[in-house]
N, C-alpha and C. Protein backbone atom coordinates (compact mmCIF):
# COMPACT_ATOMS: atom_id res chain seq x y z
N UNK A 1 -75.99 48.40 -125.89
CA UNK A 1 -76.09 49.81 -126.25
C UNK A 1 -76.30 49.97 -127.75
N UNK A 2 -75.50 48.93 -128.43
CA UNK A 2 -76.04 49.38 -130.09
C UNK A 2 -77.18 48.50 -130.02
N UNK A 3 -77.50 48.25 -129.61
CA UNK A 3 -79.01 47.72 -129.97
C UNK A 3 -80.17 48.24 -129.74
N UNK A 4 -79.92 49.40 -128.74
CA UNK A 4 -80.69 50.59 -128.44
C UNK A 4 -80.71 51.60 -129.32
N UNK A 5 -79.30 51.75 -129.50
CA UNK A 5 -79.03 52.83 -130.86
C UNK A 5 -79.61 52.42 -132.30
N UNK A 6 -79.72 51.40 -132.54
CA UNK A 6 -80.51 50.95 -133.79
C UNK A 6 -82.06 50.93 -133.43
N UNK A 7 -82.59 50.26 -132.91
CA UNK A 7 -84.34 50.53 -132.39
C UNK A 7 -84.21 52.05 -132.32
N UNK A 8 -83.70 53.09 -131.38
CA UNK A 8 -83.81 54.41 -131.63
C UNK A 8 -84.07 55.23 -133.08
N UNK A 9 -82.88 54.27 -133.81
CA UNK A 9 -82.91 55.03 -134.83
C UNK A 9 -83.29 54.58 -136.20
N UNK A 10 -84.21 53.42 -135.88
CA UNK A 10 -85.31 53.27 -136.59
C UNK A 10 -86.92 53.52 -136.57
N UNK A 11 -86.77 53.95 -134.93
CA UNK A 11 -88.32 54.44 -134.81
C UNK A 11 -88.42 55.85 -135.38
N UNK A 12 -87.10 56.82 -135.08
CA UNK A 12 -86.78 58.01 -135.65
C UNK A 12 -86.84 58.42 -136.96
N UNK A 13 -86.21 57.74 -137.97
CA UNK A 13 -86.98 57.16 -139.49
C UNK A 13 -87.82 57.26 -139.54
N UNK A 14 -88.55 56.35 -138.79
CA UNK A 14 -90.19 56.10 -139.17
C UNK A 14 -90.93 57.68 -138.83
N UNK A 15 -90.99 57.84 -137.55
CA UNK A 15 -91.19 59.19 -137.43
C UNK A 15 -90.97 60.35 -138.07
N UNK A 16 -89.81 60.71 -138.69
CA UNK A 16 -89.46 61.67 -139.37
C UNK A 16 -90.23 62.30 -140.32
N UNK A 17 -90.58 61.28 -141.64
CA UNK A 17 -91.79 61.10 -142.51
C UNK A 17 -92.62 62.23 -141.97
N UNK A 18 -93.16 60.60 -140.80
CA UNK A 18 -94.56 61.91 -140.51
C UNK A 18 -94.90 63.05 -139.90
N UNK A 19 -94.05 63.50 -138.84
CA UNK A 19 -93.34 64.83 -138.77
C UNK A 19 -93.46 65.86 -139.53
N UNK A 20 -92.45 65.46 -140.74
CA UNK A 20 -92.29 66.27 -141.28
C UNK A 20 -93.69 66.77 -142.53
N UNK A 21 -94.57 65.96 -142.53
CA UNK A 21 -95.64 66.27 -143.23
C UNK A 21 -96.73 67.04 -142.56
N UNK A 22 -96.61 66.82 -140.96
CA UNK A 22 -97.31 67.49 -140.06
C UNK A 22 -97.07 69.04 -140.32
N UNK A 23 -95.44 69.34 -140.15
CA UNK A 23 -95.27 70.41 -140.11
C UNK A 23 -95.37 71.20 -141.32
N UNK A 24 -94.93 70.28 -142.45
CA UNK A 24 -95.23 71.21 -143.70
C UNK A 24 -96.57 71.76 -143.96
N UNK A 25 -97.53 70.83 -143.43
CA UNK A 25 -98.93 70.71 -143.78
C UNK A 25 -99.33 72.14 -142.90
N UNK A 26 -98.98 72.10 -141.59
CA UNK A 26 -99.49 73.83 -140.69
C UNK A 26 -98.74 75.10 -141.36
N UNK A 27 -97.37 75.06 -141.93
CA UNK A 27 -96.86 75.41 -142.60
C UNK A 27 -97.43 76.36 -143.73
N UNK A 28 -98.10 75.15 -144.48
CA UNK A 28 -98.66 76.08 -145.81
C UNK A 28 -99.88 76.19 -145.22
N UNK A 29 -100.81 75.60 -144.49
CA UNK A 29 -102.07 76.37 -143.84
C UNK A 29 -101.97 77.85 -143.36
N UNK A 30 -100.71 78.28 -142.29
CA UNK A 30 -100.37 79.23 -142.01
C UNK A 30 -100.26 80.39 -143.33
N UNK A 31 -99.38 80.07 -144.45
CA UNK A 31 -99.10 80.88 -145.43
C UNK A 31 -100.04 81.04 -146.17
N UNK A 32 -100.65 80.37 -146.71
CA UNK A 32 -102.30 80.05 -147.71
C UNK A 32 -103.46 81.18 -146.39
N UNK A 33 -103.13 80.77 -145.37
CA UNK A 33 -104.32 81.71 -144.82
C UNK A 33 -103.80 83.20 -144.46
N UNK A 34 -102.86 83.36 -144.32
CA UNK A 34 -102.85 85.10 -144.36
C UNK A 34 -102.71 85.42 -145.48
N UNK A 35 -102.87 86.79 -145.55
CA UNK A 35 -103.05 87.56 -146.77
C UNK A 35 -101.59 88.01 -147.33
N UNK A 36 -101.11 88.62 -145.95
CA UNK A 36 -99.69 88.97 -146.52
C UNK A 36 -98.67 88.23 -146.91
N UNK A 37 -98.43 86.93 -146.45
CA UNK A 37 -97.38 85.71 -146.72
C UNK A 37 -98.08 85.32 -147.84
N UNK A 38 -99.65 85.22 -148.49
CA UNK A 38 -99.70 84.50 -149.98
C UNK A 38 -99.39 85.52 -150.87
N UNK A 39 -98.90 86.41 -150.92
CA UNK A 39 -98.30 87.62 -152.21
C UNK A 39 -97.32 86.73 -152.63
N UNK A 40 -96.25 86.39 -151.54
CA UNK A 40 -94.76 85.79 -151.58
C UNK A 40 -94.82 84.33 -151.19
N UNK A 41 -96.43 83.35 -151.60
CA UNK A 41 -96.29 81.96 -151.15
C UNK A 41 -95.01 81.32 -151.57
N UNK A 42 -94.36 81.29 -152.97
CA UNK A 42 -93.31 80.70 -153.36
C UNK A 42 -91.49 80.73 -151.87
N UNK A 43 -91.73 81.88 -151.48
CA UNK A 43 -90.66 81.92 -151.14
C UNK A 43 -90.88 81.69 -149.39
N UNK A 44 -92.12 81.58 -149.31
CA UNK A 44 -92.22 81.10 -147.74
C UNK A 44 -92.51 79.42 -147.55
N UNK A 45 -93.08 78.95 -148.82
CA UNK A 45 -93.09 77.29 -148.78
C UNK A 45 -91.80 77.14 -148.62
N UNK A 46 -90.59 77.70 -149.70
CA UNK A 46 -89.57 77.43 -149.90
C UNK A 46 -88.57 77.27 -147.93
N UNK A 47 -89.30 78.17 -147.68
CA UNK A 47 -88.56 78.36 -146.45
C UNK A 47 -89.34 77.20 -145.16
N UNK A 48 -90.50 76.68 -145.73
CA UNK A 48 -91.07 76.20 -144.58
C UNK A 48 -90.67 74.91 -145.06
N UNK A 49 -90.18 74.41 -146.06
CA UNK A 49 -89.32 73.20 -146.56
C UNK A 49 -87.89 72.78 -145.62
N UNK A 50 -87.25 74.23 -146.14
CA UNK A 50 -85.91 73.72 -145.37
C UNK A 50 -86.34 73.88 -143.82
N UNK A 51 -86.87 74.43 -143.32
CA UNK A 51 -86.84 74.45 -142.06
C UNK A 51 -87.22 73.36 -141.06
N UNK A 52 -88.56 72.39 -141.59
CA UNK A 52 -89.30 71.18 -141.42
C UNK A 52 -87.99 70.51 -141.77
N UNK A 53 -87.22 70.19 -142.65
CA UNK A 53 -85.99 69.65 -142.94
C UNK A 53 -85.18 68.78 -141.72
N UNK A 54 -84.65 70.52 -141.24
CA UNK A 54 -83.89 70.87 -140.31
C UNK A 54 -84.61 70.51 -138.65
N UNK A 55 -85.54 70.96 -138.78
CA UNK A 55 -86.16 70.77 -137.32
C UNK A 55 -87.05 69.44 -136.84
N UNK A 56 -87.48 69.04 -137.85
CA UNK A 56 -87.80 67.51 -137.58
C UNK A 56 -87.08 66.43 -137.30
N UNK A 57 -85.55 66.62 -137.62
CA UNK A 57 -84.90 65.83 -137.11
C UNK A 57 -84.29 65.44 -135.62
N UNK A 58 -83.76 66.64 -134.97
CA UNK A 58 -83.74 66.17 -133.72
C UNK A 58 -85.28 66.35 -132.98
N UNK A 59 -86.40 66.64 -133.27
CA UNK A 59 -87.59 66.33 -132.94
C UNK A 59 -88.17 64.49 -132.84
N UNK A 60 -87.90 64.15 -133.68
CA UNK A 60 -88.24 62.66 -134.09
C UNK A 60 -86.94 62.01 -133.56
N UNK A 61 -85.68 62.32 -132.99
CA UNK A 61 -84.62 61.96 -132.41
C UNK A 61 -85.30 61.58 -131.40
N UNK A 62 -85.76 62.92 -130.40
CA UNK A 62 -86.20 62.69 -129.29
C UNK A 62 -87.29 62.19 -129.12
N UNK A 63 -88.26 62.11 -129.56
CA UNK A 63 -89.50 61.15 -129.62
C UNK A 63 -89.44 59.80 -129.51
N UNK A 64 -88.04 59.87 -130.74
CA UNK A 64 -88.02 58.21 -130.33
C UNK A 64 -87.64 57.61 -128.91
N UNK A 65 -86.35 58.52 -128.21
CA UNK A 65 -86.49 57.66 -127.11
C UNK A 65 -86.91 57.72 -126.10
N UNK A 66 -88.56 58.00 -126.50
CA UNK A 66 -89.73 57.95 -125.05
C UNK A 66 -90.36 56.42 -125.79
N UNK A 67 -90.28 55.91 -127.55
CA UNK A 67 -91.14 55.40 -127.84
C UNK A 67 -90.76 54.25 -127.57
N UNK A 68 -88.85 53.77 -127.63
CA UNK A 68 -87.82 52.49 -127.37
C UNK A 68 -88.96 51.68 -126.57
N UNK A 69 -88.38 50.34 -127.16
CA UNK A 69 -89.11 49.08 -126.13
C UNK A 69 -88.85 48.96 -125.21
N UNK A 70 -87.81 49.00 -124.86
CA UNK A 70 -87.13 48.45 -123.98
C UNK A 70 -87.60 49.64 -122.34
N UNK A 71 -87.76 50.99 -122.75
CA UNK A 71 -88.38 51.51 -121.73
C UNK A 71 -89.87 51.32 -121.16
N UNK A 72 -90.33 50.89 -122.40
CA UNK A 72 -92.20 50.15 -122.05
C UNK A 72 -91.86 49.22 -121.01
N UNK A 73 -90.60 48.16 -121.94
CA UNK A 73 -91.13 47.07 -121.28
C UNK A 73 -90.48 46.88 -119.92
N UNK A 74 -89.76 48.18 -119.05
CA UNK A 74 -89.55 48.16 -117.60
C UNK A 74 -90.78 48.34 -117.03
N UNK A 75 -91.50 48.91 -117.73
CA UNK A 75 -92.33 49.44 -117.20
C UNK A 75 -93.75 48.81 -117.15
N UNK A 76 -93.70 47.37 -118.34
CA UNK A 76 -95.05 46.81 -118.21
C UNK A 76 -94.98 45.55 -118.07
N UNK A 77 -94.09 44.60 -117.79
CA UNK A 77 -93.31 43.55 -118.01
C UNK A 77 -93.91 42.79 -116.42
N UNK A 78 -94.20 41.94 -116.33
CA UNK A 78 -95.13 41.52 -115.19
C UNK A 78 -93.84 40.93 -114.23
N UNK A 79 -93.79 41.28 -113.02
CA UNK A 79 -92.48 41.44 -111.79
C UNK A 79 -93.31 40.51 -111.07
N UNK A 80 -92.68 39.34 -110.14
CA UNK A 80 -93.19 38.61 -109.40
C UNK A 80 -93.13 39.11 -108.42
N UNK A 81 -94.32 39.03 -107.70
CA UNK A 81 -95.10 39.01 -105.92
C UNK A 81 -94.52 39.00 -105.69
N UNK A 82 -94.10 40.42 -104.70
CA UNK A 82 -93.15 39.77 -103.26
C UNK A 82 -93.77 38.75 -102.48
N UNK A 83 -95.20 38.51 -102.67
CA UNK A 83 -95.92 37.81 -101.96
C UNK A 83 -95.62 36.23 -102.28
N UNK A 84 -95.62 35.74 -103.57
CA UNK A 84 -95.11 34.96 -104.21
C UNK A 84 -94.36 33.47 -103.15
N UNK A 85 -93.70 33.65 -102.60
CA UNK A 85 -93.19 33.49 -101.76
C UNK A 85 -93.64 32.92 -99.84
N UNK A 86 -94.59 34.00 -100.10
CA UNK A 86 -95.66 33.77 -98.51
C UNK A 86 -96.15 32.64 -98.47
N UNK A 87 -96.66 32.46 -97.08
CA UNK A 87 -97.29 30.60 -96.75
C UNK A 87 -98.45 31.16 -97.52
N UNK A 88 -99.58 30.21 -97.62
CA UNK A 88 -100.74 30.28 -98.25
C UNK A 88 -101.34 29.69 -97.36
N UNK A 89 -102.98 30.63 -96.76
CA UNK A 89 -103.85 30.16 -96.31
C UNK A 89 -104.48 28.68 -96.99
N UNK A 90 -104.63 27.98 -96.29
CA UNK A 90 -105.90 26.75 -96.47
C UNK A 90 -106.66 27.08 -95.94
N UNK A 91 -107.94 26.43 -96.76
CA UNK A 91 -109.27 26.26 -96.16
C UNK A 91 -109.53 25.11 -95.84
C-alpha cells in the first residue's frame, strides 16, 4: 500500500506542474479576451492564480490514480492460456 501511495504521489507532482499551467494559460485567455474582465486584468489573474492553486490539486490527485502502474499492468500483463494446458494436435 505505501508503495502505491508513493507512485500515486509522484505521478501527481509531475502532473500538477502541468495542470496548473493549462489552467492558468485558459485563465488569462478568458480574461485578455473579454472586454470587461481586462479593465480589472490585475485582480482577476490574481484570482485565477489562487484558484489553479487550489483546484489542481485534488485534480492531478485523481488523475494520478487512473495513471498508477500497477493498474495498467492488470490490465496488460500477458495471463497464460487456459488452453496452455490442452493436448496438442499432431500432424
Amino acid at each position: 500500500m505505501a508503495r502505491e501511495f508513493g507512485t500515486r504521489t509522484q505521478i501527481a507532482l509531475l502532473l500538477y506542474s502541468t495542470l496548473n499551467i493549462a489552467l492558468f494559460t485558459a485563465g488569462v485567455y478568458i480574461v485578455m479576451l473579454n472586454p470587461s474582465l481586462t479593465e480589472e486584468a490585475g485582480f482577476w489573474i490574481a484570482v485565477i492564480v489562487v484558484a489553479g492553486l487550489l483546484v489542481t490539486a485534488p485534480f492531478a490527485w485523481c488523475m494520478a490514480s487512473c495513471l498508477c502502474g500497477d493498474r495498467w499492468r492488470k490490465k496488460f500483463v500477458a495471463v497464460r492460456s487456459p488452453l496452455a494446458h490442452a493436448p496438442t494436435r499432431e500432424v
